[in-house]
PDB file of N, CA and C in Angstrom:
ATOM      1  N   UNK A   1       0.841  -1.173   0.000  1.00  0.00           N
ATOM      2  CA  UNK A   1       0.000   0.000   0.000  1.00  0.00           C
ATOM      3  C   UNK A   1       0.893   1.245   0.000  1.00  0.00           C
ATOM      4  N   UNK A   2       0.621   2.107  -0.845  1.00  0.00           N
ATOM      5  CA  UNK A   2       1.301   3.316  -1.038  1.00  0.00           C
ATOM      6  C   UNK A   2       0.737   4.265   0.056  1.00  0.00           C
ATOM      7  N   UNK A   3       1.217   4.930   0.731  1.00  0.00           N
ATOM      8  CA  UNK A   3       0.941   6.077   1.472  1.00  0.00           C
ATOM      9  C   UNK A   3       1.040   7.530   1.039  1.00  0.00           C
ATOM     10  N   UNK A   4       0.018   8.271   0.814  1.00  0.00           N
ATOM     11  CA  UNK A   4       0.343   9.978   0.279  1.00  0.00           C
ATOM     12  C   UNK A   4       0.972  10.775   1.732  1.00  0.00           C
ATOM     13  N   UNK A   5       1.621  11.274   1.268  1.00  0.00           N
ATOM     14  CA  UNK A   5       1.923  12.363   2.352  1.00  0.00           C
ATOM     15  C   UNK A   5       1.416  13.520   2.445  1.00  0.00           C
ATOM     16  N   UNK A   6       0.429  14.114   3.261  1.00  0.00           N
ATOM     17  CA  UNK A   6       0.145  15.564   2.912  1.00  0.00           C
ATOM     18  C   UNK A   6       1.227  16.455   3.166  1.00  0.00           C
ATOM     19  N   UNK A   7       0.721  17.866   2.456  1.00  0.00           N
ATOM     20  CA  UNK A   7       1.840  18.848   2.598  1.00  0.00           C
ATOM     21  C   UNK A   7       2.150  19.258   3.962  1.00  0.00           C
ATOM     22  N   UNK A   8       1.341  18.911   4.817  1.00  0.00           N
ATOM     23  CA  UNK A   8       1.381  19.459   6.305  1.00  0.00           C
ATOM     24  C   UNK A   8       2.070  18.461   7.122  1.00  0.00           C
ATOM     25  N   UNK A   9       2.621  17.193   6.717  1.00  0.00           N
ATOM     26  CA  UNK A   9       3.234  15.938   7.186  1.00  0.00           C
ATOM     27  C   UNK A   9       4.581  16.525   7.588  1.00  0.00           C
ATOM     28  N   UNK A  10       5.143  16.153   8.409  1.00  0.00           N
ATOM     29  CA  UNK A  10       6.363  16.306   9.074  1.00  0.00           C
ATOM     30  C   UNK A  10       7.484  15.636   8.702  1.00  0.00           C
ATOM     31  N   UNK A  11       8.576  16.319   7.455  1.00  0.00           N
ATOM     32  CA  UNK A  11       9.794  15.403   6.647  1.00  0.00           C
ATOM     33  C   UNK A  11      10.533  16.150   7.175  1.00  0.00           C
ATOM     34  N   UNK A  12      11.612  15.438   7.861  1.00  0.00           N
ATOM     35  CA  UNK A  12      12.803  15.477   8.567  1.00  0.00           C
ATOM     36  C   UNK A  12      14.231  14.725   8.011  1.00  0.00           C
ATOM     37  N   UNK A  13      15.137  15.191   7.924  1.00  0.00           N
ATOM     38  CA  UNK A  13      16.153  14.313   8.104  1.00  0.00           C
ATOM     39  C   UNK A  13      17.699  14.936   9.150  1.00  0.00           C
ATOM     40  N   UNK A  14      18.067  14.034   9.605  1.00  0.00           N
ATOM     41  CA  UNK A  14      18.831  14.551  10.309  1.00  0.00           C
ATOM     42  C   UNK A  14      20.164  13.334  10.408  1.00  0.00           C
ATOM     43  N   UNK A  15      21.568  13.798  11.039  1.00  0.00           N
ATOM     44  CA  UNK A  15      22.625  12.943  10.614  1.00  0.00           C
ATOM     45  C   UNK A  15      23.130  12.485  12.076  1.00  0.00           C
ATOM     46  N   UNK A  16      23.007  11.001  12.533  1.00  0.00           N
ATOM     47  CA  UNK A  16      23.642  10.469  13.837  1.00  0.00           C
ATOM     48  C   UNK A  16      24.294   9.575  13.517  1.00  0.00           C
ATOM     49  N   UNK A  17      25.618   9.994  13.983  1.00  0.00           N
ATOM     50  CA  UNK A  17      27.423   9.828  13.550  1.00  0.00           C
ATOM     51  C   UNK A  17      27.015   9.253  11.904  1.00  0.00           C
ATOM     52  N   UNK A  18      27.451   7.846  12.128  1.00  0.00           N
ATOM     53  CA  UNK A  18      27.845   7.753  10.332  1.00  0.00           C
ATOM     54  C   UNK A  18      26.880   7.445   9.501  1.00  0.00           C
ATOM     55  N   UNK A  19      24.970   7.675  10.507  1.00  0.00           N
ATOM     56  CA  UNK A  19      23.997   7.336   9.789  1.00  0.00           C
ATOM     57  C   UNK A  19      22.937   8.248   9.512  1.00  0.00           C
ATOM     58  N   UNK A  20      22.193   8.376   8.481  1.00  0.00           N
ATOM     59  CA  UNK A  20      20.987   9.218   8.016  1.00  0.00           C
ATOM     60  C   UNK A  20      19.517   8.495   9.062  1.00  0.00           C
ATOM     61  N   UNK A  21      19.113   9.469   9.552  1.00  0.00           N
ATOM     62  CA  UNK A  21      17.787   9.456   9.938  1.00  0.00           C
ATOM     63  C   UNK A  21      17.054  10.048   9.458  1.00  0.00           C
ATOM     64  N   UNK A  22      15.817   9.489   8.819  1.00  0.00           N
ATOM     65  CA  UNK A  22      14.522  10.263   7.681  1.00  0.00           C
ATOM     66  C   UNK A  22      13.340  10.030   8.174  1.00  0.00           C
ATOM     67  N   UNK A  23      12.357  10.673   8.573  1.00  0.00           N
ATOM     68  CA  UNK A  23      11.449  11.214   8.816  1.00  0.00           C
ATOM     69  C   UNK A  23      10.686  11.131   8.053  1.00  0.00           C
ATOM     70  N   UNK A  24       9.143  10.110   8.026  1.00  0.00           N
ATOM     71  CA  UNK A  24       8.415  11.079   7.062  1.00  0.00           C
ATOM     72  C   UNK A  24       6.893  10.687   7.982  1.00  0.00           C
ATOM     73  N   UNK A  25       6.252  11.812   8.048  1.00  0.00           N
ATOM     74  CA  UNK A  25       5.029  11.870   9.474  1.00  0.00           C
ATOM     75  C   UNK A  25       5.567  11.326  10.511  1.00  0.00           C
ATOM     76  N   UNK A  26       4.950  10.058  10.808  1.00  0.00           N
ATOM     77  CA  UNK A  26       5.470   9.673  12.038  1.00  0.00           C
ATOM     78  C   UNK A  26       6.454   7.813  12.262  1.00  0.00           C
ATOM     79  N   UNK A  27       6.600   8.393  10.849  1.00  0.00           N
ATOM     80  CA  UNK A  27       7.361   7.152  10.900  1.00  0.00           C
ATOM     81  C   UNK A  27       8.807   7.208  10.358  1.00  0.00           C
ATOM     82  N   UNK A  28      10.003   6.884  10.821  1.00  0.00           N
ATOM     83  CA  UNK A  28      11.501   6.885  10.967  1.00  0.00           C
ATOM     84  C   UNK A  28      12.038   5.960  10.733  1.00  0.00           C
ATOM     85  N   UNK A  29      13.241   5.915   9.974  1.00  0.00           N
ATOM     86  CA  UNK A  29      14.085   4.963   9.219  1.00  0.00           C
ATOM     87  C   UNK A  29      15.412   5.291   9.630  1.00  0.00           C
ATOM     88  N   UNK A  30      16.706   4.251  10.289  1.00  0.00           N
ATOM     89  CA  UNK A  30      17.839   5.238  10.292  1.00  0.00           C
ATOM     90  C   UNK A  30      18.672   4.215   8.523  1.00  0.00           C
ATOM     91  N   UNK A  31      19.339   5.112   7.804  1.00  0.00           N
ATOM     92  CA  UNK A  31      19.849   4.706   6.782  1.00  0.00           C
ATOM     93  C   UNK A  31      21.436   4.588   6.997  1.00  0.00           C
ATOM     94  N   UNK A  32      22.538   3.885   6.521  1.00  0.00           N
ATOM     95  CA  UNK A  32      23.969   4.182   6.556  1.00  0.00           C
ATOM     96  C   UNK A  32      23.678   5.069   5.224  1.00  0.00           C
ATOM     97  N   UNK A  33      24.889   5.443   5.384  1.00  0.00           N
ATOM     98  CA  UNK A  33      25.582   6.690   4.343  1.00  0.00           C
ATOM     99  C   UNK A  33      25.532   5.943   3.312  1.00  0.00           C
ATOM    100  N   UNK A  34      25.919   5.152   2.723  1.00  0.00           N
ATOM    101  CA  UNK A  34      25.653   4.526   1.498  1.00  0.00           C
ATOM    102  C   UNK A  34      24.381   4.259   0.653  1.00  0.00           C
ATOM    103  N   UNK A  35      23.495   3.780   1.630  1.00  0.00           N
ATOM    104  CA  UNK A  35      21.905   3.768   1.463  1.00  0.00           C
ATOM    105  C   UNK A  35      21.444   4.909   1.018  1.00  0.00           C
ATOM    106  N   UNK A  36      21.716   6.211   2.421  1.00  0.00           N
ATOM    107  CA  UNK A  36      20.921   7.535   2.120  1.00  0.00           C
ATOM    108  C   UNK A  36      21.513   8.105   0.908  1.00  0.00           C
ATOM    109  N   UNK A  37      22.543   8.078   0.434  1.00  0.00           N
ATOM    110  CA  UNK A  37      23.376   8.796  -0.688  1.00  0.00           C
ATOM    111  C   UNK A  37      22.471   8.193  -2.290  1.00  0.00           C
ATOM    112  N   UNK A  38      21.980   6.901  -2.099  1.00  0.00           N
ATOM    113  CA  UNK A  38      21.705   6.138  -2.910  1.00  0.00           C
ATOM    114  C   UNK A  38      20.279   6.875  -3.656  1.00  0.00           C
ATOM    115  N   UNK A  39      19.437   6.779  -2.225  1.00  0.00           N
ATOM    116  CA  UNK A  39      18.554   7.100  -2.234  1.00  0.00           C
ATOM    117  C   UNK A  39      17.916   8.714  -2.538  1.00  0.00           C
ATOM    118  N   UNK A  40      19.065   9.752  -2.224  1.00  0.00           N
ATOM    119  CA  UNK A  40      18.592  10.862  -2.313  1.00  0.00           C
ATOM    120  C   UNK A  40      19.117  10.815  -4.182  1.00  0.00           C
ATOM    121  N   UNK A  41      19.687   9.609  -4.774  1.00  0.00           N
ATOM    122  CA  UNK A  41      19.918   9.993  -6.195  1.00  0.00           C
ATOM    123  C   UNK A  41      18.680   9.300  -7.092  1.00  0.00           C
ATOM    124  N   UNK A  42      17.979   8.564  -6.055  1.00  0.00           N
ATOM    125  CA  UNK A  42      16.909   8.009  -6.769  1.00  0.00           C
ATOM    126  C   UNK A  42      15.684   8.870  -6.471  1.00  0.00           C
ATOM    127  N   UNK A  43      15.555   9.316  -5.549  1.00  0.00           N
ATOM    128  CA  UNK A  43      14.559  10.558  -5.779  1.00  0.00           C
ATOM    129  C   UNK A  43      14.826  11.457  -6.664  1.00  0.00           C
ATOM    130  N   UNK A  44      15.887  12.349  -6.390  1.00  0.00           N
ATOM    131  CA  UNK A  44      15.974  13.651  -7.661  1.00  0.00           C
ATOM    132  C   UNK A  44      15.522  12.446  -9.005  1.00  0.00           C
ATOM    133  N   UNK A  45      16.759  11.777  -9.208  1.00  0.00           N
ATOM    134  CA  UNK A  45      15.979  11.384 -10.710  1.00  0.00           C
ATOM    135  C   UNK A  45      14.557  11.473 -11.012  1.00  0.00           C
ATOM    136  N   UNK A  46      13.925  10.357 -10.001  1.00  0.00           N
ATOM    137  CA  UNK A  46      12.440  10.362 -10.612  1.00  0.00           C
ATOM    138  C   UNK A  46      11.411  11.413 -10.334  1.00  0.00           C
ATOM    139  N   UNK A  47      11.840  12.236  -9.412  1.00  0.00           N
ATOM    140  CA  UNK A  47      11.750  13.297  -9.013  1.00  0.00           C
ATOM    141  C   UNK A  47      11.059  14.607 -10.110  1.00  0.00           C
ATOM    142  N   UNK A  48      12.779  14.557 -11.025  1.00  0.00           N
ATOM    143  CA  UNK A  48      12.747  15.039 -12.204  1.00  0.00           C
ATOM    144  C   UNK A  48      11.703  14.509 -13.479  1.00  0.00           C
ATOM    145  N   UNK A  49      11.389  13.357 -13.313  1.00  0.00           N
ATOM    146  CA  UNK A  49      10.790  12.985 -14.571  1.00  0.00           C
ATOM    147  C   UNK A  49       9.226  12.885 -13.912  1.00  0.00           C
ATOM    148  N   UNK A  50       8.791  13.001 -12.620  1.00  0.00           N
ATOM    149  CA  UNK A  50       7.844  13.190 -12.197  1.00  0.00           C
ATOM    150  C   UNK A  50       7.569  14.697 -12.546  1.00  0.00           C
ATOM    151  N   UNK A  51       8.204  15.683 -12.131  1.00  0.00           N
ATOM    152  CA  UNK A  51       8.205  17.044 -12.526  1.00  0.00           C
ATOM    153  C   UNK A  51       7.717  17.198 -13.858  1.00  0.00           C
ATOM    154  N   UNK A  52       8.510  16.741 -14.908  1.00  0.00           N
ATOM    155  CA  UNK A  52       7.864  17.212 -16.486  1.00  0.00           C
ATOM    156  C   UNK A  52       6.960  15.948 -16.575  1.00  0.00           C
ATOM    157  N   UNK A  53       6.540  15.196 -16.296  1.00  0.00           N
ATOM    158  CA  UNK A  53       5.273  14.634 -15.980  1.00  0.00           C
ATOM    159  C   UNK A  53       3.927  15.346 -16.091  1.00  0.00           C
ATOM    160  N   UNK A  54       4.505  16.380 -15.249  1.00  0.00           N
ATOM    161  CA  UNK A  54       3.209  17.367 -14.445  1.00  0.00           C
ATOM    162  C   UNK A  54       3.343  17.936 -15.270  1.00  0.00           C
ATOM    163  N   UNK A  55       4.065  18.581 -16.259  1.00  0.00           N
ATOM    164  CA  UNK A  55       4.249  19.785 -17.013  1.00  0.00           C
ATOM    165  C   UNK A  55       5.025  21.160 -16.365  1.00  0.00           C
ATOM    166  N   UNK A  56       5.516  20.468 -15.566  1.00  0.00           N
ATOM    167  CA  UNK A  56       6.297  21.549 -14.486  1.00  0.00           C
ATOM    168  C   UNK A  56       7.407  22.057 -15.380  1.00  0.00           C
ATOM    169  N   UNK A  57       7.670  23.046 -15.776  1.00  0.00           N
ATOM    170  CA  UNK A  57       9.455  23.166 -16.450  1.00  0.00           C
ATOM    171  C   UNK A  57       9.556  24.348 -15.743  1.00  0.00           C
ATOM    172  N   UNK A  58       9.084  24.852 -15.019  1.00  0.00           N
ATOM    173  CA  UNK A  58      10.100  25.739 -13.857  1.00  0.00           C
ATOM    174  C   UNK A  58      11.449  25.328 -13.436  1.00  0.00           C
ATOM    175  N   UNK A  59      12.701  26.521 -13.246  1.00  0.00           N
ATOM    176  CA  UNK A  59      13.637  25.919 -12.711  1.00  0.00           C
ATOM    177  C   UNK A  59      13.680  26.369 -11.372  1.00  0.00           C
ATOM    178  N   UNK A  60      13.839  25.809 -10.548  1.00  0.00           N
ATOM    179  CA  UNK A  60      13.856  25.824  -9.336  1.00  0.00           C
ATOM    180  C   UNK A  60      15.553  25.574  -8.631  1.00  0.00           C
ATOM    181  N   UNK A  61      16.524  25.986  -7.769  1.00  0.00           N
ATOM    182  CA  UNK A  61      17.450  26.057  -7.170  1.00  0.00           C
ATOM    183  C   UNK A  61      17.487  25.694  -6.207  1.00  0.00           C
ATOM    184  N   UNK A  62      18.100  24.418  -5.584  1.00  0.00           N
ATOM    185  CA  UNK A  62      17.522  23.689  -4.491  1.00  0.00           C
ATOM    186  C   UNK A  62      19.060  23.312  -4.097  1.00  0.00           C
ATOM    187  N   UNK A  63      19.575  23.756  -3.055  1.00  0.00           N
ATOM    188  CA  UNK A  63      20.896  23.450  -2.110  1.00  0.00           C
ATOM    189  C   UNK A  63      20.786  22.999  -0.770  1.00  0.00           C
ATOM    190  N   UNK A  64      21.953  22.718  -0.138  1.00  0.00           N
ATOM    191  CA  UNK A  64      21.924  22.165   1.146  1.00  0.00           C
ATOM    192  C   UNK A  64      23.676  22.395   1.403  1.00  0.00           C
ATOM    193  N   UNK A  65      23.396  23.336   2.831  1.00  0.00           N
ATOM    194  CA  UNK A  65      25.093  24.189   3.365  1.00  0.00           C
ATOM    195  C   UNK A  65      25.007  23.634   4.525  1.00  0.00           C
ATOM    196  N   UNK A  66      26.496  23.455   5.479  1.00  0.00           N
ATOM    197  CA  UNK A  66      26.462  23.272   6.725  1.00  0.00           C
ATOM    198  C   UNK A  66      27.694  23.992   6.684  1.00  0.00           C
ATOM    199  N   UNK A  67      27.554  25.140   7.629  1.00  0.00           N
ATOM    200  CA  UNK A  67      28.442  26.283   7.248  1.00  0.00           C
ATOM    201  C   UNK A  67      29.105  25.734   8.786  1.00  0.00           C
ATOM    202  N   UNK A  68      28.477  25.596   9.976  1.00  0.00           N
ATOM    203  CA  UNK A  68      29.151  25.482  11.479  1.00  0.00           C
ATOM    204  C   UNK A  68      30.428  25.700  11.227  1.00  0.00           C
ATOM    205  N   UNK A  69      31.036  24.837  10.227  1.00  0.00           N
ATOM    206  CA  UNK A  69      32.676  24.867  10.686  1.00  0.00           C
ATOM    207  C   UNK A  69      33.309  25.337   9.671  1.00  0.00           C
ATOM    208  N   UNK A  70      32.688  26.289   8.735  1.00  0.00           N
ATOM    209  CA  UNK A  70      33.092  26.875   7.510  1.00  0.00           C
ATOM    210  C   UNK A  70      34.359  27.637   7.799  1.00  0.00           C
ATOM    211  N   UNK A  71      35.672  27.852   6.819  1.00  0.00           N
ATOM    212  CA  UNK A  71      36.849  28.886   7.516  1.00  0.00           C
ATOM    213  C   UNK A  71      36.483  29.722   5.739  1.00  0.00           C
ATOM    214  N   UNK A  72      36.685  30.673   5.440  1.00  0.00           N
ATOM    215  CA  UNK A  72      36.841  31.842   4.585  1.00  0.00           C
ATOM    216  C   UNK A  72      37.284  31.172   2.983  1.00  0.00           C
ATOM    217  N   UNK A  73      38.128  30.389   3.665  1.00  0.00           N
ATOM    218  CA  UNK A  73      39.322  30.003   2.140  1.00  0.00           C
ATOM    219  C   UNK A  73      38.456  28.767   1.226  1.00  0.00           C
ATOM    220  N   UNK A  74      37.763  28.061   2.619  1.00  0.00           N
ATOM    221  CA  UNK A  74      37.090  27.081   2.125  1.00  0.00           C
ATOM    222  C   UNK A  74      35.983  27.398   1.192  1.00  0.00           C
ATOM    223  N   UNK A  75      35.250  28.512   1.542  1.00  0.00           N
ATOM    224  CA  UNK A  75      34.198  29.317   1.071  1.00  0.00           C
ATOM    225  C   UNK A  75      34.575  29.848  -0.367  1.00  0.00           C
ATOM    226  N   UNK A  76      35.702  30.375  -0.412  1.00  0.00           N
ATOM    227  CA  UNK A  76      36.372  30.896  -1.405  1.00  0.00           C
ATOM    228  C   UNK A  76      36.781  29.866  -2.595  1.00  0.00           C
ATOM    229  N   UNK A  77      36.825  28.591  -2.059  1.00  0.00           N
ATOM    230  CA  UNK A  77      37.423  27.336  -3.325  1.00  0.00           C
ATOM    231  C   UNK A  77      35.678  26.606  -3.587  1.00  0.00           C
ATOM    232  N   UNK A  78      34.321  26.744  -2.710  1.00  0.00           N
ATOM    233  CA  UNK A  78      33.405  26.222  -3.530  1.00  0.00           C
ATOM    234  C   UNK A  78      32.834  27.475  -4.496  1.00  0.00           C
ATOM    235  N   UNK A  79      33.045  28.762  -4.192  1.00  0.00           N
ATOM    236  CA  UNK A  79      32.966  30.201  -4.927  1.00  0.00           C
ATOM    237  C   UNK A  79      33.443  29.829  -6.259  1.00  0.00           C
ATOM    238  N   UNK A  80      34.959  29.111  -6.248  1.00  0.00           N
ATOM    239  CA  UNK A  80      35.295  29.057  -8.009  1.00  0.00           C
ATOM    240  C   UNK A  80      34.799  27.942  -8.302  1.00  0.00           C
ATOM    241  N   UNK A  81      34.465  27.059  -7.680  1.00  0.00           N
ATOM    242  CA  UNK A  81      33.479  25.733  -7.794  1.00  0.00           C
ATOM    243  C   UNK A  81      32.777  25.697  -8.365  1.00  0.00           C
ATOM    244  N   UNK A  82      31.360  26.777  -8.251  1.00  0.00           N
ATOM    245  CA  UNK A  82      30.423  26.865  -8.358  1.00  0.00           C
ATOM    246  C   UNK A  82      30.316  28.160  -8.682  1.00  0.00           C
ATOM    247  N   UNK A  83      30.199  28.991  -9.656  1.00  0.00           N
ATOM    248  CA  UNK A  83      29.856  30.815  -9.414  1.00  0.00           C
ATOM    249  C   UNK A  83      28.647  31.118  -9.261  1.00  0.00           C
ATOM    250  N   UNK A  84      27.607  30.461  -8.842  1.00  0.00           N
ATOM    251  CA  UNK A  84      26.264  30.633  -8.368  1.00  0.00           C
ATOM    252  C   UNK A  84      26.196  30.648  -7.167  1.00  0.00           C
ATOM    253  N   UNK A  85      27.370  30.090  -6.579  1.00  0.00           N
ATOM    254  CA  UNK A  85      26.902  30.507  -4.971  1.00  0.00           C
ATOM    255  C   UNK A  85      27.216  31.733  -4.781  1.00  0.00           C
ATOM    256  N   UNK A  86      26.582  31.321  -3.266  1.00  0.00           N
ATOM    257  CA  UNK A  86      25.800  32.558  -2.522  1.00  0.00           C
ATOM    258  C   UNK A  86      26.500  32.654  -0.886  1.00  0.00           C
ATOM    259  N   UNK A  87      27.273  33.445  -0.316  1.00  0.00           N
ATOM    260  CA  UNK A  87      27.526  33.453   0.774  1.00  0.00           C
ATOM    261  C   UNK A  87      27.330  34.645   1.486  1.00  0.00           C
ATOM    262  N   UNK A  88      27.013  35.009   2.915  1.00  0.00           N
ATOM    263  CA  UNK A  88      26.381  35.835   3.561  1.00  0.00           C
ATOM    264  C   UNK A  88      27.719  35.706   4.990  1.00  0.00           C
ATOM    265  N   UNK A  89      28.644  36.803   4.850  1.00  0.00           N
ATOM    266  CA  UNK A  89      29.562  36.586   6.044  1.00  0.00           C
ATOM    267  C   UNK A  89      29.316  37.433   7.058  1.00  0.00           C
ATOM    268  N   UNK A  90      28.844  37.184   8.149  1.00  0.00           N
ATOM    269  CA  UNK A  90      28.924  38.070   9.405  1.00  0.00           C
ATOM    270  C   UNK A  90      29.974  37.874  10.798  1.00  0.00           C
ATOM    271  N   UNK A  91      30.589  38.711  10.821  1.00  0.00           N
ATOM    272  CA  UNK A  91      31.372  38.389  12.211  1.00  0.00           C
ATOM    273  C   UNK A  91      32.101  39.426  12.417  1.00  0.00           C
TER     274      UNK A  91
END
């Protein structure tokens, strides 16, 4: 049985030591790193072909930062990485 999720459902994920914990309402999965890595490439894919499915061709910009232990230089080598990012320095 397939389960819908409403938009008001509670999706979480969060990282304990070398494993993914995912959230979706009220039910929790912990994944190893190999699994979750797997898995977040099998969503975008079908993801994507679910999208123009719908007729969706919006582009949309969708990232994920964990700055906590960011130093300047590091910031500076995903900058030529990427020239779309975006950084916000306060201190």
């Amino acid at each position: 049985m397939i389960e819908h999720l409403g938009r008001r459902s509670p999706i979480s994920v969060r990282v304990d030591g070398i494993n993914v914990v995912l959230t979706l309402g009220n039910c929790s999965v912990s994944l190893d790193y190999d699994t979750a890595n797997r898995l977040a490439v099998l969503l975008r894919g079908n993801g994507k072909i679910a999208k123009q499915n719908a007729g969706d061709m919006s582009v949309k910009v969708i990232g994920f930062a964990n700055l906590t232990d960011a130093v300047l230089d590091d910031l500076k080598a995903q900058k030529s990485r990427d020239p779309t990012a975006v950084f916000s320095l306060r201190g």
